[in-house]
C-alpha atoms as a PDB file:
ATOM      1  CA  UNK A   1     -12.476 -28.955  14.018  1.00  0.00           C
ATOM      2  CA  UNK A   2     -11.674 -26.942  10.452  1.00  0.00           C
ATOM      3  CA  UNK A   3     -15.076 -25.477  10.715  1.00  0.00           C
ATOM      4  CA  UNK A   4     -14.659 -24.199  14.253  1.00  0.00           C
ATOM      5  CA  UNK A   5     -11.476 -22.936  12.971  1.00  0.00           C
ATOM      6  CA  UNK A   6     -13.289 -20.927  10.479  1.00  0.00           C
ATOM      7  CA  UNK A   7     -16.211 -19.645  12.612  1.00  0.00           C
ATOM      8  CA  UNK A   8     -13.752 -18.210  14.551  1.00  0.00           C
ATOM      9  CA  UNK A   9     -12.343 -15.844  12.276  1.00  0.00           C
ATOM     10  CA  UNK A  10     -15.749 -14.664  11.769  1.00  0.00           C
ATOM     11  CA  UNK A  11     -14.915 -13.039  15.795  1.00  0.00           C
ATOM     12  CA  UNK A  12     -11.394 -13.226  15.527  1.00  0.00           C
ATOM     13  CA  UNK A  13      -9.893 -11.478  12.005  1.00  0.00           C
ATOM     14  CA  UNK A  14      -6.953 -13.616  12.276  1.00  0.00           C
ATOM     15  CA  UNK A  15      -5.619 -16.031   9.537  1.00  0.00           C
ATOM     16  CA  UNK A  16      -3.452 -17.925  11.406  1.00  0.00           C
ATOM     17  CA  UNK A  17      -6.711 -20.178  12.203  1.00  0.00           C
ATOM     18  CA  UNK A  18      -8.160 -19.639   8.582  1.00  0.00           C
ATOM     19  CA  UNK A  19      -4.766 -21.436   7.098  1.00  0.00           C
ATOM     20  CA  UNK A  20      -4.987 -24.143   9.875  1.00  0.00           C
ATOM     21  CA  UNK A  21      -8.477 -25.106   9.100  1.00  0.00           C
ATOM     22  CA  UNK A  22      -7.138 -25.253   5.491  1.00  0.00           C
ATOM     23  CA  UNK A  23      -4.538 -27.939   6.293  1.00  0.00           C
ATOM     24  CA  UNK A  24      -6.589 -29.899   8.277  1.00  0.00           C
ATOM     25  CA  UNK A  25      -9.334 -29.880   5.335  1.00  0.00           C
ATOM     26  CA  UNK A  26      -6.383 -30.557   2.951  1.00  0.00           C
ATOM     27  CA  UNK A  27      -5.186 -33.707   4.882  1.00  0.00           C
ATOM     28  CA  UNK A  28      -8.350 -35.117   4.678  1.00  0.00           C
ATOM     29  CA  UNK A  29      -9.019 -34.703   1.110  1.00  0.00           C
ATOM     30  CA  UNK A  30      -5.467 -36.415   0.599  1.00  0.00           C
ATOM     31  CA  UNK A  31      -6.399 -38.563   3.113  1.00  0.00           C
ATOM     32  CA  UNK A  32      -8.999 -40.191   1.191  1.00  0.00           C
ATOM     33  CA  UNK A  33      -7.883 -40.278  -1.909  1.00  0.00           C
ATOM     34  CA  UNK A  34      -6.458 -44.020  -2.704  1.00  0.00           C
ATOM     35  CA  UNK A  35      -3.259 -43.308  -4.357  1.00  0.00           C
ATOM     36  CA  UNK A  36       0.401 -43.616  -3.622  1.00  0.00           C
ATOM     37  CA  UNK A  37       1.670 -41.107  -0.785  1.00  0.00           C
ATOM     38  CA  UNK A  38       3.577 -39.090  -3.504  1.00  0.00           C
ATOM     39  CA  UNK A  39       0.530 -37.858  -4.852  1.00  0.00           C
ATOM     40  CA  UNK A  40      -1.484 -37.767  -1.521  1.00  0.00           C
ATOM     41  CA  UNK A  41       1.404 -35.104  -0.752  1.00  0.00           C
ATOM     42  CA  UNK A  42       0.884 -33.575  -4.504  1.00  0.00           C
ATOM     43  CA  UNK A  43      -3.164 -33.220  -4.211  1.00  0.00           C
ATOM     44  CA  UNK A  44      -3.023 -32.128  -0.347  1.00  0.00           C
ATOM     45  CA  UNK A  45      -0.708 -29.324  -1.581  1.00  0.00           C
ATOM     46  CA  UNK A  46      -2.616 -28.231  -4.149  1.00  0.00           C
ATOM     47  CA  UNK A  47      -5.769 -28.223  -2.410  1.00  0.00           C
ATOM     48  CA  UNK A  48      -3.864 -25.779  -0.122  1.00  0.00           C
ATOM     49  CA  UNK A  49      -3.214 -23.652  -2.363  1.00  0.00           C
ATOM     50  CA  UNK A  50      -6.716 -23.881  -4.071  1.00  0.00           C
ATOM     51  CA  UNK A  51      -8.219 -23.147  -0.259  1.00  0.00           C
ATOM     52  CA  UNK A  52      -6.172 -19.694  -0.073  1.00  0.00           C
ATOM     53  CA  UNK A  53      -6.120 -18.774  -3.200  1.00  0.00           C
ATOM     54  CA  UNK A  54     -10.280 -18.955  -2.591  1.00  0.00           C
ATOM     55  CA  UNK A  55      -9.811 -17.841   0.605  1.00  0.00           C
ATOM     56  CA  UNK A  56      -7.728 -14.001  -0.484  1.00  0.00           C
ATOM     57  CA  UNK A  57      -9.463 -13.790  -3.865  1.00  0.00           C
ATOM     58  CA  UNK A  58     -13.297 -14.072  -2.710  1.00  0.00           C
ATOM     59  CA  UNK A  59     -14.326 -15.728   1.283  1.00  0.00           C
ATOM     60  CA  UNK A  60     -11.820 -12.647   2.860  1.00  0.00           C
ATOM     61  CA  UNK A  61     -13.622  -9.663   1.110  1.00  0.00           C
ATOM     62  CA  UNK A  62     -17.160 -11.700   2.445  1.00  0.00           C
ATOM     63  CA  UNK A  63     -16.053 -12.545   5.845  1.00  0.00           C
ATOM     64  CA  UNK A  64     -14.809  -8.294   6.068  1.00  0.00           C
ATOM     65  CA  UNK A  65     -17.963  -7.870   5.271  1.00  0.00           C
ATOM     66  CA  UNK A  66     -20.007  -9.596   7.152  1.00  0.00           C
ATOM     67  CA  UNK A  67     -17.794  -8.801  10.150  1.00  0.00           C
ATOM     68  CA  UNK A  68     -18.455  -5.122   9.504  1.00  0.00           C
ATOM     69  CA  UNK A  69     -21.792  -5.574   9.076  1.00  0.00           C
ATOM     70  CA  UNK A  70     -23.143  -7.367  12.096  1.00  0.00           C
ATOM     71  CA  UNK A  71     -20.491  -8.018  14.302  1.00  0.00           C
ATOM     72  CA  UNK A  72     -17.865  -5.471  15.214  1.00  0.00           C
ATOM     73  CA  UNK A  73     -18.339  -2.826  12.504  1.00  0.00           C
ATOM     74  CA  UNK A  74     -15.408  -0.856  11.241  1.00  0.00           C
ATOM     75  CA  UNK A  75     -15.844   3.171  12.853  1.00  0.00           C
ATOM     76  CA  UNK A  76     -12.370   4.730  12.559  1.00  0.00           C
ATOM     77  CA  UNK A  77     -11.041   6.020   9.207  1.00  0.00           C
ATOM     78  CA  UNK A  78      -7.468   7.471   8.878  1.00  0.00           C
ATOM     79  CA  UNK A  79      -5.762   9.001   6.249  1.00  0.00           C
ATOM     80  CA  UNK A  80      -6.865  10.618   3.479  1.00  0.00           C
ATOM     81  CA  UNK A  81      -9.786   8.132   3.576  1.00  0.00           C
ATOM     82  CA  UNK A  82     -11.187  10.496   6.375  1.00  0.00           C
ATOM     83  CA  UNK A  83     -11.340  13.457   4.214  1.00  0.00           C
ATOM     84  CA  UNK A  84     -13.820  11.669   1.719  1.00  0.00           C
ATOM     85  CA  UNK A  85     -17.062  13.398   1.359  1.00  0.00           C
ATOM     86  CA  UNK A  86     -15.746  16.814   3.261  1.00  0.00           C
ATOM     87  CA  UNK A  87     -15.296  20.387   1.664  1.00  0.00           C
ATOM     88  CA  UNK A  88     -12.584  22.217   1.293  1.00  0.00           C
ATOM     89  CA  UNK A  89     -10.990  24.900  -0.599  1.00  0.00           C
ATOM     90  CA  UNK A  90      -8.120  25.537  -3.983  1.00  0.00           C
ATOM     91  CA  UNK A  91      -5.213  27.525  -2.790  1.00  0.00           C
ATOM     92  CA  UNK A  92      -2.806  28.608  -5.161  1.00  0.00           C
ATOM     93  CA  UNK A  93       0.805  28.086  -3.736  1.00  0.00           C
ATOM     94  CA  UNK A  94       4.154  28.777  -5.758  1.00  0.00           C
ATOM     95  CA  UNK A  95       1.604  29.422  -8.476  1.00  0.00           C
ATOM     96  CA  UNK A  96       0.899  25.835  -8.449  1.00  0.00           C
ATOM     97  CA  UNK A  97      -3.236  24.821  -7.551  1.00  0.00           C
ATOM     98  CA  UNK A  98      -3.360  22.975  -4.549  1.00  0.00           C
ATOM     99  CA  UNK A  99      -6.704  21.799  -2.712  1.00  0.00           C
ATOM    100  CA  UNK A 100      -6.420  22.637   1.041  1.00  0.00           C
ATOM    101  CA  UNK A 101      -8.421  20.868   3.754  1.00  0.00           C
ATOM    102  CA  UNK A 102      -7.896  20.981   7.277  1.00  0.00           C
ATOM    103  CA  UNK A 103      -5.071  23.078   6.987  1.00  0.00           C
ATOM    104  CA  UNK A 104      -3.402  20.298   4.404  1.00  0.00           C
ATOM    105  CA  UNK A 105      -2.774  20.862   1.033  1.00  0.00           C
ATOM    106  CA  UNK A 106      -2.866  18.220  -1.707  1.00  0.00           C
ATOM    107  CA  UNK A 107      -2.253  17.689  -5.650  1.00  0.00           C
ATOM    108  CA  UNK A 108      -5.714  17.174  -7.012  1.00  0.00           C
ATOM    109  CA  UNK A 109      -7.603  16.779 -10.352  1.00  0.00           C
ATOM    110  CA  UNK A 110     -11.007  17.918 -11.017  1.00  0.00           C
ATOM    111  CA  UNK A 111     -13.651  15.405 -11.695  1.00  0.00           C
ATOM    112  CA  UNK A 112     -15.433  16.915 -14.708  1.00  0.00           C
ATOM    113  CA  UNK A 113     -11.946  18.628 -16.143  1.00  0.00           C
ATOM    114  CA  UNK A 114     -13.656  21.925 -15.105  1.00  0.00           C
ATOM    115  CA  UNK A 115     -11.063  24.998 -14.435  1.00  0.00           C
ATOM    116  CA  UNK A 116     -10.327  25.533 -11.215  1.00  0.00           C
ATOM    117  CA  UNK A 117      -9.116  28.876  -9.860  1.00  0.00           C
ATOM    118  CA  UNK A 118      -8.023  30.396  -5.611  1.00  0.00           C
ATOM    119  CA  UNK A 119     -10.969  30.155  -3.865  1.00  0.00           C
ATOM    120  CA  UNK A 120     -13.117  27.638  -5.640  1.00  0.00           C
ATOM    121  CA  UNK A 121     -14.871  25.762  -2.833  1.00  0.00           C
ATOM    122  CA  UNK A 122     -14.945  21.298  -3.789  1.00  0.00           C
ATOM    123  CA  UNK A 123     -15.559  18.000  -2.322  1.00  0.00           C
ATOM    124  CA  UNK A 124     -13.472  14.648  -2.286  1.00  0.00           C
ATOM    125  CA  UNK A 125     -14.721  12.225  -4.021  1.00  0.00           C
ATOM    126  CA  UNK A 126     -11.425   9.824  -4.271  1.00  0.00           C
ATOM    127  CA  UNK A 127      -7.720   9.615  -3.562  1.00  0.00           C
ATOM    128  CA  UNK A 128      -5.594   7.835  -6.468  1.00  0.00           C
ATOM    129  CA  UNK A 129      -2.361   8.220  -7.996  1.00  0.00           C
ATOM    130  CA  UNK A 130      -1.120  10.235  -5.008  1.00  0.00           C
ATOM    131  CA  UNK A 131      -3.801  12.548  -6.260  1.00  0.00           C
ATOM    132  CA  UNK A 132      -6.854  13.746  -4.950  1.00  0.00           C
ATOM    133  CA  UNK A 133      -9.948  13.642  -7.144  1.00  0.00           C
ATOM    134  CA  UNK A 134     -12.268  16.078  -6.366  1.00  0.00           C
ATOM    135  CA  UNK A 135     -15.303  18.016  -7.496  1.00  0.00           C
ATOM    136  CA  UNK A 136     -16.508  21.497  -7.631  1.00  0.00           C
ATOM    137  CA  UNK A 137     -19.541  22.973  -5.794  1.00  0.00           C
ATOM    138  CA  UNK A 138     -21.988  25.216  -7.613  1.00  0.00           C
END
């Protein structure tokens, strides 16, 4: 039953499954383990917490990905992410540089610390720091 549990969030990205196959593995390796209850309880918990731990630190960031990959592949970006890769153009406004893309203006900072001055056409390479990071075109 655990590993149906986990198949399925392979079609279903939902942990509630994920943390249910966990307990049920847990139980079992408390289960048989020949000690008093008290530590039954102690290693079941633990193994828990060993399980997610595992499961938020490494499986998730596989199971994205191979959810992406071949079954239901992630399309729509939002955000800032969207803007990645596009062109746009420095403004100066309240003679402060600003980098201006789809009618938007952001903060930015320029990839190879090269001036920038109105009018320089760039591309996004990353968002960080509230910041975009962006680079100039020749």
């Amino acid at each position: 039953m655990a590993i149906n549990l986990l198949l399925v969030e392979i079609f279903i990205l939902t942990e509630v499954t994920t943390f249910i196959a966990y307990i049920i593995v847990s139980y079992f390796i408390a289960y048989i383990i020949y000690v008093p209850i008290l530590s039954q309880i102690i290693v079941g918990l633990v193994s828990w917490w060993a399980m997610v731990a595992l499961h938020y630190y490494i499986f998730r960031k596989y199971i994205r990905m191979l959810t992406d990959k071949f079954i239901a592949p992630t399309k729509i970006k939002s955000g800032i992410e969207s803007h990645f890769g596009k062109v746009g153009e420095v403004q100066l406004i309240e003679n402060k540089l600003m980098f201006q893309i789809e009618d938007e203006l952001y903060f930015f900072v320029e990839q190879d610390n090269k001036q920038c001055k109105a009018g320089d056409n760039a591309t996004i390479i990353n968002y960080s720091n509230e910041k975009l990071t962006i680079k100039l075109n020749n």
